[in-house]
Protein backbone atom coordinates (compact mmCIF):
# COMPACT_ATOMS: atom_id res chain seq x y z
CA UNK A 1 10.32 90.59 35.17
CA UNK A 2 12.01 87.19 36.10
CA UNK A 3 10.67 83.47 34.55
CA UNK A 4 9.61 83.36 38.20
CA UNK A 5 7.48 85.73 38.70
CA UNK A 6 5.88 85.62 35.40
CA UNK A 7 4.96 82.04 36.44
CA UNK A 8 4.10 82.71 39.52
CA UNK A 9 1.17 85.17 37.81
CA UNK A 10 0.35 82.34 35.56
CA UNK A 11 -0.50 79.71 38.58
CA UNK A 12 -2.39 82.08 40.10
CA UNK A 13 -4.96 83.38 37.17
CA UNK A 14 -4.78 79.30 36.40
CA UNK A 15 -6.17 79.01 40.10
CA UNK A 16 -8.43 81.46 39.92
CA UNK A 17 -10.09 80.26 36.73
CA UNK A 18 -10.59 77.01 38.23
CA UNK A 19 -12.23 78.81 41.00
CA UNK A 20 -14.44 80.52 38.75
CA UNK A 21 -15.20 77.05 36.85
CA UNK A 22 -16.20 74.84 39.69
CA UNK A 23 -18.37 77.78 40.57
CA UNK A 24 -20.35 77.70 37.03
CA UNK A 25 -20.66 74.12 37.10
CA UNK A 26 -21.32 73.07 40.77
CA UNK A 27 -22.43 76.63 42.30
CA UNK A 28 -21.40 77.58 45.49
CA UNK A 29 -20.06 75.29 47.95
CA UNK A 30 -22.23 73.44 50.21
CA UNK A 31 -22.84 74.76 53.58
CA UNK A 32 -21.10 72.49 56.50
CA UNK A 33 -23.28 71.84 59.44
CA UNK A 34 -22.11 72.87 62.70
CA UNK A 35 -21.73 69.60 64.46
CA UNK A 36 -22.66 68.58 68.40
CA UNK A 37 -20.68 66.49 70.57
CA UNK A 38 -21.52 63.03 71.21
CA UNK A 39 -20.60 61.81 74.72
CA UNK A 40 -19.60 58.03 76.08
CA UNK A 41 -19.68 57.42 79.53
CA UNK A 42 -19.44 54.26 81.31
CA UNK A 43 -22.04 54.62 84.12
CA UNK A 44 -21.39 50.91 86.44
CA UNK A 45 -17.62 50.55 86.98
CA UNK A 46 -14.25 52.88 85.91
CA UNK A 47 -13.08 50.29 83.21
CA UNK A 48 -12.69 51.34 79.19
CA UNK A 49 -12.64 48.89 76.44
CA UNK A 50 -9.20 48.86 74.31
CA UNK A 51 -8.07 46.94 71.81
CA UNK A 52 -4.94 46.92 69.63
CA UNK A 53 -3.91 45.81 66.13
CA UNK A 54 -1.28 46.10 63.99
CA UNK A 55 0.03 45.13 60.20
CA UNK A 56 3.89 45.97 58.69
CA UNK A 57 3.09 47.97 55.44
CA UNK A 58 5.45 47.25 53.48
CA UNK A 59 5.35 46.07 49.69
CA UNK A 60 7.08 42.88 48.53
CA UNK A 61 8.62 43.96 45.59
CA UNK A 62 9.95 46.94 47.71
CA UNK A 63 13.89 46.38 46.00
CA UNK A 64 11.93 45.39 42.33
CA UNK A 65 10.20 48.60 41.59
CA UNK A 66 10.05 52.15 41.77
CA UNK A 67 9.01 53.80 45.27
CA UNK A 68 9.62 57.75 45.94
CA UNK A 69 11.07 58.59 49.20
CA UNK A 70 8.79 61.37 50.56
CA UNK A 71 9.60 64.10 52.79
CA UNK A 72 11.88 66.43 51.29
CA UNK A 73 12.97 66.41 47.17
CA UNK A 74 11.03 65.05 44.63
CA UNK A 75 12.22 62.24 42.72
CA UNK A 76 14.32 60.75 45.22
CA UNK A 77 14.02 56.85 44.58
CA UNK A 78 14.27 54.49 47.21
CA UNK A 79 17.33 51.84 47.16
CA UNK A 80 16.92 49.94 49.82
CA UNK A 81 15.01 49.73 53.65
CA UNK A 82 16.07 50.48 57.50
CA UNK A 83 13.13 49.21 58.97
CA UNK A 84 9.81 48.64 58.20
CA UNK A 85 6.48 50.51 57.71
CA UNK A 86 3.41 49.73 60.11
CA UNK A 87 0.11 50.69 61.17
CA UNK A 88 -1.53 50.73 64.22
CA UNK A 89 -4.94 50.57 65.88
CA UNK A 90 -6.37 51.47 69.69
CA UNK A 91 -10.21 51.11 69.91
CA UNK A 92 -11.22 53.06 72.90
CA UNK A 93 -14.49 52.72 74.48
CA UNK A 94 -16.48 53.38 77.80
CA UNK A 95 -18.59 50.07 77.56
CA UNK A 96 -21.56 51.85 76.81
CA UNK A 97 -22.98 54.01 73.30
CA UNK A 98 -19.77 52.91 71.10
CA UNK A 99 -15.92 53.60 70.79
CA UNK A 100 -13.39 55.74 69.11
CA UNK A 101 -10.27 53.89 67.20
CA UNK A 102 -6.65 56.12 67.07
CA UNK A 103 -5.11 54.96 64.27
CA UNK A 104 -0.87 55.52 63.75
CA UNK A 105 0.23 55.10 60.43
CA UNK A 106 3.88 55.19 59.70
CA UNK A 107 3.64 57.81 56.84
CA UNK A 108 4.27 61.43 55.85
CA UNK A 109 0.61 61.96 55.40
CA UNK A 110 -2.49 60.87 53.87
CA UNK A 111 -4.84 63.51 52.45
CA UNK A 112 -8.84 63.64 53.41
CA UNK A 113 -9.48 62.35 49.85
CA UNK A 114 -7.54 58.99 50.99
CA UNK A 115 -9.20 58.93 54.41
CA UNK A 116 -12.55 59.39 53.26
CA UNK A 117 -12.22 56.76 51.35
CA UNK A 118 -10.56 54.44 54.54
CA UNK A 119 -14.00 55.40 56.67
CA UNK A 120 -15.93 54.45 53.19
CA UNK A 121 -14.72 50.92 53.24
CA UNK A 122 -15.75 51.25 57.12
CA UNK A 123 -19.04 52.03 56.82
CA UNK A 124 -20.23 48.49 57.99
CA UNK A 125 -17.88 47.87 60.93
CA UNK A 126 -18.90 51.74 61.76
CA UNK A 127 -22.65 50.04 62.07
CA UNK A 128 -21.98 46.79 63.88
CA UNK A 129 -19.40 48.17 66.65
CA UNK A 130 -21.20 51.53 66.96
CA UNK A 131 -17.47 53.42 66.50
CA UNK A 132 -18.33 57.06 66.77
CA UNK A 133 -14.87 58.22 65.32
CA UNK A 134 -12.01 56.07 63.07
CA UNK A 135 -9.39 58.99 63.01
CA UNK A 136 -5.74 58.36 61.33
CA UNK A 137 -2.76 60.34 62.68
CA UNK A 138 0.60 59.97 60.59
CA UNK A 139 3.65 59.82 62.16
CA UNK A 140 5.01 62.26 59.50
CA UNK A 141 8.16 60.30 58.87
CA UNK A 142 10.39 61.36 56.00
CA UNK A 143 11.93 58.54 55.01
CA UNK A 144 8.71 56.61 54.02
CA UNK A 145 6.74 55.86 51.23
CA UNK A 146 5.01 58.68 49.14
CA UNK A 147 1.41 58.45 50.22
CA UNK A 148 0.31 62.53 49.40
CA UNK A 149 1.76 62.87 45.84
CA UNK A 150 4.14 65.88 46.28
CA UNK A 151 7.34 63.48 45.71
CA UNK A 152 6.95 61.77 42.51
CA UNK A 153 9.61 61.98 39.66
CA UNK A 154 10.00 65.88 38.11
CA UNK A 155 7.74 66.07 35.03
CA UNK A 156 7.75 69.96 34.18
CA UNK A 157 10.57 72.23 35.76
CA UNK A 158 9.88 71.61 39.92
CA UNK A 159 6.52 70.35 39.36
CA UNK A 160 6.40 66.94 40.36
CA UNK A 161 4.86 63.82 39.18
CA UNK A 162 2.03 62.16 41.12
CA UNK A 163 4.51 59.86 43.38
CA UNK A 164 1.82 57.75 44.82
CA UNK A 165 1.93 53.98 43.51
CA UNK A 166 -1.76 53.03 43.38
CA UNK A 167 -0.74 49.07 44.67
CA UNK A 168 1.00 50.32 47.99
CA UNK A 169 -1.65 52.73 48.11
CA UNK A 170 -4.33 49.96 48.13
CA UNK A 171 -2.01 47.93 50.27
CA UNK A 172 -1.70 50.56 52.76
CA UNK A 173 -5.60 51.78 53.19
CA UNK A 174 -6.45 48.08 53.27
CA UNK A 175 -4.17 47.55 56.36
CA UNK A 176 -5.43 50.62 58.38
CA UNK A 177 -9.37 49.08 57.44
CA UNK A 178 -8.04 45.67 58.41
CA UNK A 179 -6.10 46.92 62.27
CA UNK A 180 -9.54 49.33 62.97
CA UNK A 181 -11.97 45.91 62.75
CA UNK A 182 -8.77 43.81 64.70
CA UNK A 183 -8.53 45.90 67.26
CA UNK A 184 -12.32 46.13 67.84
CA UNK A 185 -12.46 42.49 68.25
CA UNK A 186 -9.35 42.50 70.58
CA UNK A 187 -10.60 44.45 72.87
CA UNK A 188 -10.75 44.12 76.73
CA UNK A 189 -11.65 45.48 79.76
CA UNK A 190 -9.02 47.24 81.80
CA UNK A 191 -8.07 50.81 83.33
CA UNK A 192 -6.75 53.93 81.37
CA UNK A 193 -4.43 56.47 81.93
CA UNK A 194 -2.57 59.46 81.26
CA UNK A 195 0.72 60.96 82.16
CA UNK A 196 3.88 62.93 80.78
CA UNK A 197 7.09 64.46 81.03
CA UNK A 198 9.34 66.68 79.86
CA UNK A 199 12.03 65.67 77.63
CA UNK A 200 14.69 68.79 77.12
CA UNK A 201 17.05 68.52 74.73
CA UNK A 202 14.76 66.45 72.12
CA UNK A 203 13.52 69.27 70.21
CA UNK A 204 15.31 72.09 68.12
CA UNK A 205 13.21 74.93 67.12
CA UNK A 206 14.88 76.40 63.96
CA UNK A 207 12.62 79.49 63.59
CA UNK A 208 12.09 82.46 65.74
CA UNK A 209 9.97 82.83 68.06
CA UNK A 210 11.98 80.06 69.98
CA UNK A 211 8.46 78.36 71.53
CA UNK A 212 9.47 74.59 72.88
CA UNK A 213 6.71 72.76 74.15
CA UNK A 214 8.86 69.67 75.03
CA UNK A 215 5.45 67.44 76.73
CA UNK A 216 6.05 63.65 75.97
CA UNK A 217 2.21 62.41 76.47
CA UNK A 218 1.48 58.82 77.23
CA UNK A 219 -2.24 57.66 76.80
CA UNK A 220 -1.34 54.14 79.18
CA UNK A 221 -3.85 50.92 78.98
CA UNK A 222 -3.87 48.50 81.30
CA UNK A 223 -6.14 45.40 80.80
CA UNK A 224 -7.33 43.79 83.93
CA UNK A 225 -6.26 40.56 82.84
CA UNK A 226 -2.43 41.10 83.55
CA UNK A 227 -1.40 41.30 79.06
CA UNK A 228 0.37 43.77 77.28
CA UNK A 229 -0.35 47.41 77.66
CA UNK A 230 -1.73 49.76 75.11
CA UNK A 231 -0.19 53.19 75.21
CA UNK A 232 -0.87 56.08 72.49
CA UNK A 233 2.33 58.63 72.95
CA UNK A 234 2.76 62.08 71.37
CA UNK A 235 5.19 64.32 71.24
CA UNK A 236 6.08 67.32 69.03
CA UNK A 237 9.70 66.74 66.49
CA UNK A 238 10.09 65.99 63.22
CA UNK A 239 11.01 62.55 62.31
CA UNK A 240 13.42 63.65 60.07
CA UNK A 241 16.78 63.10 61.61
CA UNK A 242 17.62 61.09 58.80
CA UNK A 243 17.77 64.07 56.55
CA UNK A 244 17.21 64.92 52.84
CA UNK A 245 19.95 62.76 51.22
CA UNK A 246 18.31 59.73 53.22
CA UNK A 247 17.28 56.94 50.22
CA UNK A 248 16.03 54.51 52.66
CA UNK A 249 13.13 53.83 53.76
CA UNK A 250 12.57 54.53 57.51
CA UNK A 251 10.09 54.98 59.95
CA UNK A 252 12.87 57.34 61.75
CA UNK A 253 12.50 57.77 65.03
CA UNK A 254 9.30 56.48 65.90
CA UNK A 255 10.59 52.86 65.06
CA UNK A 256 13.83 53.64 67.35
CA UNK A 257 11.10 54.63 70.25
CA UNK A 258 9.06 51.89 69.81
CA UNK A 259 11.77 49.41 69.86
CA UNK A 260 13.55 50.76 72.83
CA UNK A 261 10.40 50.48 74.78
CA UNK A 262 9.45 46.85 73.91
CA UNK A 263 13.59 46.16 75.29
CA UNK A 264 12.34 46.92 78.73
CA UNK A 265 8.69 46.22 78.57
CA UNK A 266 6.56 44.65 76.05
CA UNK A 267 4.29 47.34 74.92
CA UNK A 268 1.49 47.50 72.08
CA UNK A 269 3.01 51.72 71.22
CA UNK A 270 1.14 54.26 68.90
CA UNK A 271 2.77 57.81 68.20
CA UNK A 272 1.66 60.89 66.87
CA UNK A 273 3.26 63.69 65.94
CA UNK A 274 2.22 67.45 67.75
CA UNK A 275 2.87 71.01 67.05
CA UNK A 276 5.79 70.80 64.69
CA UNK A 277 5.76 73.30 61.91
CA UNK A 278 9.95 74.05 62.43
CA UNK A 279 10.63 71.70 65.34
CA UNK A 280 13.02 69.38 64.69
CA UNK A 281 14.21 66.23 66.51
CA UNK A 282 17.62 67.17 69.28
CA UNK A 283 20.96 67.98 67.58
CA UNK A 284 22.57 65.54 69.21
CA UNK A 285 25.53 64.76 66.70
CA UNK A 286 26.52 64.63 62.99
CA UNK A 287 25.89 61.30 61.99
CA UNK A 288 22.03 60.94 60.76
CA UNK A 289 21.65 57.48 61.38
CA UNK A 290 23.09 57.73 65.04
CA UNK A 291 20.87 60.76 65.45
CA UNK A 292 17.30 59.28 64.84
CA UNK A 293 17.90 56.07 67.31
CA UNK A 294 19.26 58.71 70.24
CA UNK A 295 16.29 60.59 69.39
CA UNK A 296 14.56 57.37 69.50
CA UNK A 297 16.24 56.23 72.24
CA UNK A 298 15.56 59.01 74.17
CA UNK A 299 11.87 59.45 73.61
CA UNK A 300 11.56 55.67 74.62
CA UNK A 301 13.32 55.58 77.86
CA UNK A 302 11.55 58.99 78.72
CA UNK A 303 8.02 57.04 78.03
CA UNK A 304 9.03 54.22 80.08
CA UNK A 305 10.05 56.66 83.48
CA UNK A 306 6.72 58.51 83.50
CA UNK A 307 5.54 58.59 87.16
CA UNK A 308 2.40 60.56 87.14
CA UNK A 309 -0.53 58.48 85.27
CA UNK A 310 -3.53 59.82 86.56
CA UNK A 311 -6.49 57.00 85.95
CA UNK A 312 -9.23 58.64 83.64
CA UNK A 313 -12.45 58.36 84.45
CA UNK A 314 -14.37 56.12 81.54
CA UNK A 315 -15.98 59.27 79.92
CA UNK A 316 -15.30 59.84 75.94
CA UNK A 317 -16.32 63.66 74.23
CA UNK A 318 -16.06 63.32 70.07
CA UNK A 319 -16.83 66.27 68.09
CA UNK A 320 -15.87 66.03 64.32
CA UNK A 321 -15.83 69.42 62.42
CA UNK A 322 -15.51 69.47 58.58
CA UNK A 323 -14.69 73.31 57.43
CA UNK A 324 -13.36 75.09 54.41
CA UNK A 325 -10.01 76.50 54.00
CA UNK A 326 -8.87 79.21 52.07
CA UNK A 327 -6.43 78.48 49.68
CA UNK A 328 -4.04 80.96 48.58
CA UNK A 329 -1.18 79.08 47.59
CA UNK A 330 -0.92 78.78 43.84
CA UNK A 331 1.78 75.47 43.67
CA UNK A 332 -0.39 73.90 46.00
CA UNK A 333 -3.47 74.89 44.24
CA UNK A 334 -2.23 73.38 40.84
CA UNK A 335 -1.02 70.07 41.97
CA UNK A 336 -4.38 69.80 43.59
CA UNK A 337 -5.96 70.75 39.70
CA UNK A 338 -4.02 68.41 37.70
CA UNK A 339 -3.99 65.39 40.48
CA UNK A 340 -0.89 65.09 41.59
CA UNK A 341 -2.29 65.29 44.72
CA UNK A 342 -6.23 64.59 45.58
CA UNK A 343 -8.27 67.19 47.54
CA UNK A 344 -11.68 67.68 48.10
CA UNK A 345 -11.89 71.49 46.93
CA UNK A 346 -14.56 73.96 46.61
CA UNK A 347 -15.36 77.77 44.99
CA UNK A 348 -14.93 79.83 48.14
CA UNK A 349 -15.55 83.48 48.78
CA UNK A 350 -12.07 84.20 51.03
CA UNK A 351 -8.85 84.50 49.78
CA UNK A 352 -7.03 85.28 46.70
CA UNK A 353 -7.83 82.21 44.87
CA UNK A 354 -11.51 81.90 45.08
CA UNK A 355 -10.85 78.12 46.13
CA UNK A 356 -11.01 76.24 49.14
CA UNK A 357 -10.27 73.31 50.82
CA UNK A 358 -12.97 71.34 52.67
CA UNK A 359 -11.33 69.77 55.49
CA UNK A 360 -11.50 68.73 59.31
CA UNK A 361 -10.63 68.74 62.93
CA UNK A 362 -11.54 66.47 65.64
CA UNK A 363 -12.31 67.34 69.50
CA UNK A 364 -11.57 64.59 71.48
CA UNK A 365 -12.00 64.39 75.41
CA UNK A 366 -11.10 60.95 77.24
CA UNK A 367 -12.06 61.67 81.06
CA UNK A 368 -10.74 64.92 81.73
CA UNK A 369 -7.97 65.56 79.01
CA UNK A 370 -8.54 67.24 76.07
CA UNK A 371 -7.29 66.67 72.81
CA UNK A 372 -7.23 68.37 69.41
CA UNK A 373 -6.89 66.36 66.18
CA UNK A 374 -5.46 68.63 63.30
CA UNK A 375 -4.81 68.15 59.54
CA UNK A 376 -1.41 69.75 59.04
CA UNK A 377 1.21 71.20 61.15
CA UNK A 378 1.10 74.14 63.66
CA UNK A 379 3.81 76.29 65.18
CA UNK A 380 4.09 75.64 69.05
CA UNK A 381 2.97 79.61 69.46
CA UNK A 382 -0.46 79.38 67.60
CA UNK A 383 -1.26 76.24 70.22
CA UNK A 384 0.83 77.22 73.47
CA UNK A 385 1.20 81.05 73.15
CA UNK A 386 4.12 83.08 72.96
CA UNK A 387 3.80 84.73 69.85
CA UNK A 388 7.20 87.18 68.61
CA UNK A 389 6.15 90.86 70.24
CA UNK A 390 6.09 93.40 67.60
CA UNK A 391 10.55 94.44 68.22
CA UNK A 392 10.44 90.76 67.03
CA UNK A 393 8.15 89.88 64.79
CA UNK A 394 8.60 88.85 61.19
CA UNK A 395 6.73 91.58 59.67
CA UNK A 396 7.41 94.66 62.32
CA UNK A 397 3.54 93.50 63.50
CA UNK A 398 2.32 92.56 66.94
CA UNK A 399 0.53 89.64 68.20
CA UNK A 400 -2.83 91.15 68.48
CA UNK A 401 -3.38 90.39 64.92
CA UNK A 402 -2.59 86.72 65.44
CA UNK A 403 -5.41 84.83 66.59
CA UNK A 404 -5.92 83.72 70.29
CA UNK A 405 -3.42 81.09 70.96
CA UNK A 406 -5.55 76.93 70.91
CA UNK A 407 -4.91 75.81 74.09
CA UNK A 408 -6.33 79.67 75.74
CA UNK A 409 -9.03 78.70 73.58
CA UNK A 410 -9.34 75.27 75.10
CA UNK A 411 -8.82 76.28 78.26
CA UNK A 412 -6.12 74.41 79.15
CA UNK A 413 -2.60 75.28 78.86
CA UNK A 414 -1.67 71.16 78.51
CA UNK A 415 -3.66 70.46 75.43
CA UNK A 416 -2.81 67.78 73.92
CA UNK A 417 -2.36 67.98 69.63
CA UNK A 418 -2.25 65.24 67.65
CA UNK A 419 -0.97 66.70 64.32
CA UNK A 420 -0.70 65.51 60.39
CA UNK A 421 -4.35 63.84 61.12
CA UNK A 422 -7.24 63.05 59.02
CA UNK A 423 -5.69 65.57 56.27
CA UNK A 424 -2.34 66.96 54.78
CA UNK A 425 -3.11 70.92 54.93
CA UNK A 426 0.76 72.08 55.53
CA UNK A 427 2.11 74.18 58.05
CA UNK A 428 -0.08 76.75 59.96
CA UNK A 429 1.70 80.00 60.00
CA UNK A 430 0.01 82.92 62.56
CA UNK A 431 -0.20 86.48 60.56
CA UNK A 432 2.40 88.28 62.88
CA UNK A 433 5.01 85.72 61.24
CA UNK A 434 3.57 85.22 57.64
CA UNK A 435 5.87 86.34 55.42
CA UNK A 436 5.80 85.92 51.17
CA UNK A 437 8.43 86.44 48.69
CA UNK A 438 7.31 89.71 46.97
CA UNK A 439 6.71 88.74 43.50
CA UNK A 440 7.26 84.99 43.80
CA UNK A 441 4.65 84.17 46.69
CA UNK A 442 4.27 79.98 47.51
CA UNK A 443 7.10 79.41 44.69
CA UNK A 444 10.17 80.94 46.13
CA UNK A 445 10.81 81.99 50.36
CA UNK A 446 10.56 85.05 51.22
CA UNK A 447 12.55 87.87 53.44
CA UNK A 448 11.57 88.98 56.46
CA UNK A 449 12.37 92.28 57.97
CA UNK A 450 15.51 91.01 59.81
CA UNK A 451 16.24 89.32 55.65
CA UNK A 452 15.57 85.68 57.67
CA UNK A 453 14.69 83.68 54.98
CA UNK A 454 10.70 82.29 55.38
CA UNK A 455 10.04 78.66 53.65
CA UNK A 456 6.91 77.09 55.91
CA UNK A 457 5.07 79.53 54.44
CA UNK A 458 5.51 78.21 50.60
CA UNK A 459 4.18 74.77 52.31
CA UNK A 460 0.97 76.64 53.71
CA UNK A 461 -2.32 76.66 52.45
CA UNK A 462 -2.20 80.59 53.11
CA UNK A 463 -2.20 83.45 55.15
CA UNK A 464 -5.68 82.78 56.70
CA UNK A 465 -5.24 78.99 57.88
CA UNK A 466 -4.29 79.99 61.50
CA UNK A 467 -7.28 82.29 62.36
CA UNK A 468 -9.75 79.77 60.30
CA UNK A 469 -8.80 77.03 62.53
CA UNK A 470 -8.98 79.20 65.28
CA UNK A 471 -12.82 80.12 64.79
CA UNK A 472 -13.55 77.15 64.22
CA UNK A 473 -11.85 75.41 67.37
CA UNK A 474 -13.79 77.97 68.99
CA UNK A 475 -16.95 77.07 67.64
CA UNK A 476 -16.19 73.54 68.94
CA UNK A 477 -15.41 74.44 72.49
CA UNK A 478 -18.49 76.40 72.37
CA UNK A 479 -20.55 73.76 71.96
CA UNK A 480 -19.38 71.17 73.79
CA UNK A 481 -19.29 73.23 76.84
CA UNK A 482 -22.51 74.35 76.48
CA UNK A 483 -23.77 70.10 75.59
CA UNK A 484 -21.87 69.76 78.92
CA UNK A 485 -23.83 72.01 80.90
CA UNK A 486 -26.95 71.04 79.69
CA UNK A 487 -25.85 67.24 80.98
CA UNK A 488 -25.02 68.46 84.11
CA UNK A 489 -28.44 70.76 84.72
């Protein structure tokens, strides 16, 4: 037996004894409410309420002190920056029964511990402005800031150090507090759309099944008083064309998008990042640098061409579902137990662990599109469909033991995902595709029939995520169709 897999039955009986500890101390975990939609509707006119804000993020003594590039090794220090760190804030309401605010935070995550705490400090503003929803959607860039934990300095073999600095931390959650309550107060009344396009060639899917859903979405404000527009856009890459020996910070491509935008049109411009468990950004040449602004570039123009805005009718659906999720991956597990990273976890009967995280997903419906708010990162076949057939397949299985793809769920094959949102919960894996190493499961890849090496799932909470969020999306649509119907009876 190898160092490896001896440790790798060491995290596990660790995990599993913290399981078994929370459970004698705190019993079992709390049951979580099934939650009903709450609907805004404007009933007099067909004008929303937006409002923008936005604050750069980054720390003074940025070139004076330690900071942890996050996004792929551990312990890589930052020496220097390519552009700066922002957040971003769209309140969104319907002039009647309170708002929503989108926030865009140019990070690689934040975890629900952090963002619990974010709506904490919000609980007043929450009260006065009647905000039904603050939800926080990370770009996922890889060449900011550590703001999960997972890329601190090495302290035992791979393990890393907590790489979270506890001033940029403050610095950072007191900026996304700061741009919610701005762009309340900015608000104004004006008309709100939503269009898209296809961009080909901006995504590279590096894992089989080859599923591209190449959709650039625009969410497209347009105050009545002639200013600058508001628009949310989302689309599903990486931004991580600046790669893994990158020691600058960056907000990658998302800066590059932005920028290329406000050259043709000033533009108040959120992003979030989709369905992107293995997409990557176009392979458009070898140098990194000249790689993220085409992919920047690219994005940007493509925003600025879309022709088919349809105007929304001012109507917002919320529905915010906490749920537990099994975790079965041991690494993950035991930075979770000793802090490195902070999680809200719980003694759970499912899985191998007896642990789960308690986490969330959002419902979101402005007129008639639908969008779903998710904590980690999904393969394009779990939302879209087109799961490998069993010739295919990973494991030699077929895709009637996945579960039934989001968007068949929704209804609606254009379903709009806003990804890396509200939580950090890692890649979401469907069963047909899940494959371990054999003794070395979450610590080393494993093989797959066709030996294709299999690393998302070492960054997963476990083989069950996909067909836990699916119930539980399901449960969502569920109810708010049937709220709906009662409405309209």
């Amino acid at each position: 037996m190898s160092i490896e897999d001896t440790l790798t039955k060491i995290l596990k009986k660790v995990n599993i004894r913290h399981g078994k500890k929370l459970l004698k101390n705190n019993g079992k975990a709390p049951e979580i409410p099934d939650e009903e939609p709450v609907f805004m509707k404007n009933k007099t006119d067909e004008f929303f309420n937006v409002g923008f804000a936005k604050r750069i993020t980054m720390p003074d003594d940025i070139n004076a002190k330690q900071y942890w590039v996050a996004g792929y090794k551990s312990g890589n220090l930052a020496k220097g920056v390519l552009d700066p760190m922002t957040v971003s804030a769209m309140w969104i309401d319907c002039k009647d029964n309170g708002g929503i605010v989108l926030v865009s935070a140019d990070c690689i995550g934040l975890t629900g511990f952090e963002v619990a705490k974010i709506r904490d400090s919000l609980s007043d503003f929450k009260k006065e402005s009647g905000c039904k929803l603050i939800s926080i959607s990370c770009t996922h860039t890889h060449g900011g800031i550590d703001t999960v934990g997972y890329w601190g300095k090495p302290i035992v073999g791979p393990l890393p150090g907590d790489g979270k600095d506890p001033e940029f931390m403050a610095l950072l959650m007191g900026a996304i507090k700061d741009v919610c309550i701005e762009a309340y107060k900015n608000k104004k009344e004006g008309k709100l759309y939503i269009g898209s396009t296809h961009v080909p060639g901006a995504q590279f899917d590096k894992r089989p099944p080859l599923v591209l859903n190449d959709t650039l979405t625009r969410i497209r404000f347009v105050p009545n008083d002639g200013g600058v527009e508001t628009w949310f856009l989302n689309f599903a890459a990486h931004p991580n064309t600046m790669g893994g020996d990158n020691d600058k910070i960056t907000a990658d491509y998302p800066y590059y998008m932005r920028e290329t935008i406000n050259k043709t049109k000033e533009t108040n411009v959120l992003f979030s990042a989709g369905a992107i468990c293995a997409v990557d950004p176009g392979n458009y040449c070898e140098d990194k640098l000249q790689r993220t602004i085409i992919e920047g570039e690219t994005l940007g123009n493509a925003a600025l061409k879309i022709d088919n805005d349809v105007q929304m009718k001012p109507e917002i659906t919320v529905l915010n579902q906490k749920y537990y999720a099994p975790i079965d991956n041991c690494v993950l597990g035991l930075m979770s137990i000793v802090k490195t990273v902070n999680s809200l976890k719980f003694p759970y009967d499912k899985g191998e662990l007896g642990l789960a995280l308690r986490t969330e997903m959002t419902y979101i419906k402005i007129g008639n599109r639908q969008i779903l708010v998710l904590p980690g990162e999904a393969m394009q076949e779990f939302v879209y469909g087109g799961y490998a057939p069993k010739e295919e397949s990973a494991t030699g299985l077929g895709p009637e033991i996945n579960p039934t793809p989001l968007s068949e769920i929704a209804g609606d094959k254009d379903l709009i995902v806003f990804g890396v949102s509200n939580d950090m919960t890692g890649y979401m894996v469907p069963p047909n595709d899940f494959v371990l190493h054999k003794t070395q499961g979450y610590l080393n890849n494993g093989r797959d029939v066709f030996d294709r090496s299999h690393y998302h799932e070492t960054n997963s909470l476990g083989y069950l995520t996909t067909q836990t969020i699916a119930d539980v999306f399901a449960g969502i649509i569920d109810r708010v169709r049937k709220a709906e119907n009662a409405q309209n009876n």
